[in-house]
Protein backbone atom coordinates (compact mmCIF):
# COMPACT_ATOMS: atom_id res chain seq x y z
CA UNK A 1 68.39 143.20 68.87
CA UNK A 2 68.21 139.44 67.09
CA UNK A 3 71.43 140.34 65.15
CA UNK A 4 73.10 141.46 68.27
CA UNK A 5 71.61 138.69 70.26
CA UNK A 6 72.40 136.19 66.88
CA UNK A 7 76.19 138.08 66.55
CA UNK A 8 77.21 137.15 70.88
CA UNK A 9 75.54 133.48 70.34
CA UNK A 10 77.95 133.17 67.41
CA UNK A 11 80.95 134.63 69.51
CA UNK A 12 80.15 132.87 72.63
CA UNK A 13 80.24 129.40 70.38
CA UNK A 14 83.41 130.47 68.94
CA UNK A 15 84.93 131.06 72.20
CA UNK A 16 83.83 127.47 73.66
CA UNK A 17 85.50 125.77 70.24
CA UNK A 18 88.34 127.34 70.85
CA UNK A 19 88.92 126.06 74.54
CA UNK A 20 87.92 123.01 73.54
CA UNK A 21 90.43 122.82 71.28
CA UNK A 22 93.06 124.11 73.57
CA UNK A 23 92.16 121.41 75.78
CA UNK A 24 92.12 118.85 73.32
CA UNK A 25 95.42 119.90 72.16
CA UNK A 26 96.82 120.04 75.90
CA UNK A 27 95.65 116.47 77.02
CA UNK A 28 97.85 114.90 74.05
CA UNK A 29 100.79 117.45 74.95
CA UNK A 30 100.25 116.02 78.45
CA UNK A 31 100.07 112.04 76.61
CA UNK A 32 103.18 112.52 75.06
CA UNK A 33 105.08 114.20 77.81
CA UNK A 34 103.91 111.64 80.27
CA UNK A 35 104.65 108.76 77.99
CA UNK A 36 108.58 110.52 77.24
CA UNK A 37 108.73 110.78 80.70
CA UNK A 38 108.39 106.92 81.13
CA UNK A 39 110.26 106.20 78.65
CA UNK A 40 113.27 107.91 80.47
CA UNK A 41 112.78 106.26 83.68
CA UNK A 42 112.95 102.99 82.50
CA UNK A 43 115.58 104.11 80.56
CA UNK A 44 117.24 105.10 83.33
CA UNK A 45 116.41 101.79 85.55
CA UNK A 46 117.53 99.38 82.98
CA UNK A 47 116.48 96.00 83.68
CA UNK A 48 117.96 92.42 84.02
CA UNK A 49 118.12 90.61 81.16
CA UNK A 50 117.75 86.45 80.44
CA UNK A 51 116.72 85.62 83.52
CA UNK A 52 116.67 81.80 84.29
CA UNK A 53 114.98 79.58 87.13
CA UNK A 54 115.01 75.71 87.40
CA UNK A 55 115.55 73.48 89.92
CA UNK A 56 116.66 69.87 91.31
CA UNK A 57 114.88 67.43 93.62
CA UNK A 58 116.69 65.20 96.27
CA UNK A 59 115.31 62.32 97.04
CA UNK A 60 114.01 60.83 100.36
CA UNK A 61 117.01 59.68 102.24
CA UNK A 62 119.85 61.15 99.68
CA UNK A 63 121.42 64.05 99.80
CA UNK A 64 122.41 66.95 97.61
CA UNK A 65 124.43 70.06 97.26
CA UNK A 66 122.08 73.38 97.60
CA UNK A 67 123.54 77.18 98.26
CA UNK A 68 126.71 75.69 99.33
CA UNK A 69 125.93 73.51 102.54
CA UNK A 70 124.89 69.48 101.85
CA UNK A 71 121.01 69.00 102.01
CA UNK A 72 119.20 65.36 102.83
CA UNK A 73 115.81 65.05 101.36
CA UNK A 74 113.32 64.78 100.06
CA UNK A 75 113.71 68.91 99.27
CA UNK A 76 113.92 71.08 96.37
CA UNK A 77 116.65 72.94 95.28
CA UNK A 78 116.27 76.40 93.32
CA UNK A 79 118.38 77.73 90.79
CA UNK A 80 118.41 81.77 89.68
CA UNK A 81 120.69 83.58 87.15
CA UNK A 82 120.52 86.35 84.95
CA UNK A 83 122.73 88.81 82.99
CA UNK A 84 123.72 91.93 84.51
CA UNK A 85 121.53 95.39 82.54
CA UNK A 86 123.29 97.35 80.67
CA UNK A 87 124.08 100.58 82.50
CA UNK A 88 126.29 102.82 79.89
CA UNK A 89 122.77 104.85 79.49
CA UNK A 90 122.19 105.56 83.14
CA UNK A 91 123.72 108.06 86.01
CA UNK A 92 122.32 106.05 88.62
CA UNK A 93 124.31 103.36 90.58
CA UNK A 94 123.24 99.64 90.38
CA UNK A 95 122.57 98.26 94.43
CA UNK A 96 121.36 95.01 94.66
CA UNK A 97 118.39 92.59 92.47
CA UNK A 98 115.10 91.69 93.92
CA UNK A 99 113.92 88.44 92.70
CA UNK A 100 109.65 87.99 92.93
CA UNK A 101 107.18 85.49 92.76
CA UNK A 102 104.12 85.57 92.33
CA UNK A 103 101.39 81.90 93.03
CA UNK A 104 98.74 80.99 94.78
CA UNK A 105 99.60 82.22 98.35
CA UNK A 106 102.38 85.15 97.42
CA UNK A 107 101.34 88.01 95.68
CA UNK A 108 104.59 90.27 94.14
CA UNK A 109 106.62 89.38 97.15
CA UNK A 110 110.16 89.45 97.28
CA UNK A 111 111.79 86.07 97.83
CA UNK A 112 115.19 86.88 97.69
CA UNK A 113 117.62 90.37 97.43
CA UNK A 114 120.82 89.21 96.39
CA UNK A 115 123.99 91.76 94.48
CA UNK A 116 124.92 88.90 92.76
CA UNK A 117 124.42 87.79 89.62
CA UNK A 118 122.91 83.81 90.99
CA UNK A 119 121.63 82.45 93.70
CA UNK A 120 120.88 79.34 94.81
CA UNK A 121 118.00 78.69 97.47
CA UNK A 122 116.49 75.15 99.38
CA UNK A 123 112.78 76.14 98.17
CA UNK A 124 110.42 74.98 95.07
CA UNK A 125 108.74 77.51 93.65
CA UNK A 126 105.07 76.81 91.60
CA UNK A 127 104.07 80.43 90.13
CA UNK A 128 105.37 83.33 88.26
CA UNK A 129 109.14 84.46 88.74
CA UNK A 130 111.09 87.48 87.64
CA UNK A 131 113.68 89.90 88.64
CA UNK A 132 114.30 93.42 89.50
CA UNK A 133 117.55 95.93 89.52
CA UNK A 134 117.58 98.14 92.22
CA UNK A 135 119.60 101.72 92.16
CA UNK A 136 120.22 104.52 93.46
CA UNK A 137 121.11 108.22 92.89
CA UNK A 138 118.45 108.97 92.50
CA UNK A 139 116.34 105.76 93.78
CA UNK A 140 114.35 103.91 91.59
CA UNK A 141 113.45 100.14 90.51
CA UNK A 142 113.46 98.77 87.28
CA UNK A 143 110.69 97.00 85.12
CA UNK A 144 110.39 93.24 85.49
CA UNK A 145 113.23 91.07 83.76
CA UNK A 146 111.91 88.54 81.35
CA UNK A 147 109.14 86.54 83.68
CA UNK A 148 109.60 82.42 84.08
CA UNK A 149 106.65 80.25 84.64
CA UNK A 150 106.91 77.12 86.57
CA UNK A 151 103.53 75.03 87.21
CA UNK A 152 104.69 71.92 89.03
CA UNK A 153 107.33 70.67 91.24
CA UNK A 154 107.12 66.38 90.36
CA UNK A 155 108.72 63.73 92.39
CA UNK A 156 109.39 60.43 92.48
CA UNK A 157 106.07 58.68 94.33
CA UNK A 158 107.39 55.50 94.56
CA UNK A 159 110.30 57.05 97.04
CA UNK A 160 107.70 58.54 99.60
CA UNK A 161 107.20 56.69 103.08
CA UNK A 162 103.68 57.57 104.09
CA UNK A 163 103.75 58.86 108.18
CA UNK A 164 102.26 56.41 110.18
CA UNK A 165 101.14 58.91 112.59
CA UNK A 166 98.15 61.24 111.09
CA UNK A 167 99.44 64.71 111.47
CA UNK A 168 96.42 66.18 109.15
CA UNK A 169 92.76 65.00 108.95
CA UNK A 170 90.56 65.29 105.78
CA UNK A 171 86.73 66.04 106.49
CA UNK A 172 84.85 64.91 103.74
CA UNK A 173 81.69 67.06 105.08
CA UNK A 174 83.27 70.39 105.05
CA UNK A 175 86.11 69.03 102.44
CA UNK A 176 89.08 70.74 104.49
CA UNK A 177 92.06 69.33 105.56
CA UNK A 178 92.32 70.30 109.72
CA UNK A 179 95.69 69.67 111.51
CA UNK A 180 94.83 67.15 114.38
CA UNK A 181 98.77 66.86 115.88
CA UNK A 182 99.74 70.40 117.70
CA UNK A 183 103.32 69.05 117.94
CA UNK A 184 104.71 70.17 114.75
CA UNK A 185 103.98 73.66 113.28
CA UNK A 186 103.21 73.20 109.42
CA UNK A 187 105.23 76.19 107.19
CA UNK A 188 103.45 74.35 103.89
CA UNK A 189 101.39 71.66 102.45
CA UNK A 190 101.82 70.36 98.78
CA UNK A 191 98.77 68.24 97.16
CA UNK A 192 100.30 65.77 94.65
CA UNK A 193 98.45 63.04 92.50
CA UNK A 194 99.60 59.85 92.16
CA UNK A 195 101.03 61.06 88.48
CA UNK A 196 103.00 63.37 90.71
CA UNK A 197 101.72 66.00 89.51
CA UNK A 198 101.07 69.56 91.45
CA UNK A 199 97.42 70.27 92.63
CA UNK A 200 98.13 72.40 95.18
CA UNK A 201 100.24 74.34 97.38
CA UNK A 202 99.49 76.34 100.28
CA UNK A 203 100.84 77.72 103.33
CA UNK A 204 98.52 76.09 105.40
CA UNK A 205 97.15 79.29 107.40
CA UNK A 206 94.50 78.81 110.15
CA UNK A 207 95.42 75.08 110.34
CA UNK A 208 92.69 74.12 107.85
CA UNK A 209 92.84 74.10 103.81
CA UNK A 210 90.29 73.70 101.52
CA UNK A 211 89.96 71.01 98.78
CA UNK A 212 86.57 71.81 97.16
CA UNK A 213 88.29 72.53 94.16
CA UNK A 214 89.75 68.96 93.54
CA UNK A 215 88.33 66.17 91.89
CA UNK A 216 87.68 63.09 93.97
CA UNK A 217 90.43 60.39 93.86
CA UNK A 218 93.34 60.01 96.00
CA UNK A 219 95.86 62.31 96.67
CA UNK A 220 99.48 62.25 98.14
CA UNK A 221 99.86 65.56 101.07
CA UNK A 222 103.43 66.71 101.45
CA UNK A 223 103.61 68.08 104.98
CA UNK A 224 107.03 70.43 105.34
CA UNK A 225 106.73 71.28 109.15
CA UNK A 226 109.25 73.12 111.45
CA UNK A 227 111.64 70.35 111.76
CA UNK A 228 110.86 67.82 109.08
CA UNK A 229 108.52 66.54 106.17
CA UNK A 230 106.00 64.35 106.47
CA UNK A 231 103.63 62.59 103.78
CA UNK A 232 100.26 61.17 104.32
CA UNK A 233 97.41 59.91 102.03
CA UNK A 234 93.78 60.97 101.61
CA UNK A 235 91.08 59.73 99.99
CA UNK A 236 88.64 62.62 98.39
């Protein structure tokens, strides 16, 4: 009875290795597959290649050429291009590029869908930036294009005329910044130094913005509203 019991113990073990094994053997069938499988999507969603970004200020009461039309300032200028992929090694039909950013306020989202291979925009962009081919038949986007890093947007301080007429007001209590003019709706607010350098940059949601996480000292605030910019001072 022990031999017999010994003999199925034996079997029982030899059965478990063996499904084991199987398993084992399936998971990296299923590694590779999945990882071929990738390979031939991106394959066949080829991506943009040298993509490019930089961009041109325009001074407070100049103006400059931007996307065709003339633009007065003070505004920013931004400037895309990129090669076109290479598409010998893919059925599917090229549409249109999706170009992304990605900063403090936007998150992945698409800025600007364009079938060209430039594009010129009256925006300045602090963050990550790449680009994306779209196709189709079948549908399917391609990996990110070589991603460009800008971290400030600098300007001329000596050029800006401080608003004499507060739009924004800085509570050093709760160290926010609180709209106090309802006249103007604010799109974005910019935080410079006097070095002109980018602290900052914010939509400006809920009419108040916190500046807990900047040294004290004084600070320039670019104001871009619905109809103009504005610039005022505060003290932190």
């Amino acid at each position: 009875m022990r031999a017999l019991n010994f003999y199925l113990t034996t079997e029982l073990l030899t059965i478990i290795m063996r499904i084991e094994l199987k398993l084992e053997l399936m998971k990296k069938s299923l590694l590779i597959l999945s990882i071929m499988l990738s390979s031939v999507a991106f394959a066949q969603f080829p991506s943009p290649q040298n993509f490019v970004y930089s961009f041109s200020y325009i001074m407070i009461d100049d103006y400059g050429m931007c996307a065709g039309e003339w633009l007065a300032g003070p505004t920013y200028c931004s400037y895309f291009s990129w090669d076109e992929p290479d598409t010998t090694g893919t059925s599917a039909s090229l549409d249109y590029y999706n170009i992304y950013i990605s900063d403090l306020d936007y998150e992945n989202e698409i800025i600007i869908t364009t079938t060209e291979i430039s594009h010129e925009v009256e925006m300045g962009i602090i963050g990550h930036i790449w680009i994306t081919a779209v196709y189709s038949n079948p549908y399917g986007e391609s990996e990110p294009s070589n991603i460009v890093t800008n971290t400030d947007l600098p300007i001329s301080l000596d050029e800006i005329k401080v608003s004499e007429n507060d739009l924004i007001y800085y509570n050093r209590e709760t160290q926010f910044i609180e709209k106090v003019n309802n006249k103007l709706v604010i799109k974005e607010i910019i935080i410079y130094n006097f070095n002109a350098k980018v602290f900052k940059r914010s939509r400006f949601q809920l009419n108040k913005l916190s500046l807990i996480d900047l040294v004290e000292g004084v600070y320039i605030i670019e104001i871009i509203t619905d109809k103009k910019v504005l610039y005022q001072k505060i003290l932190k």
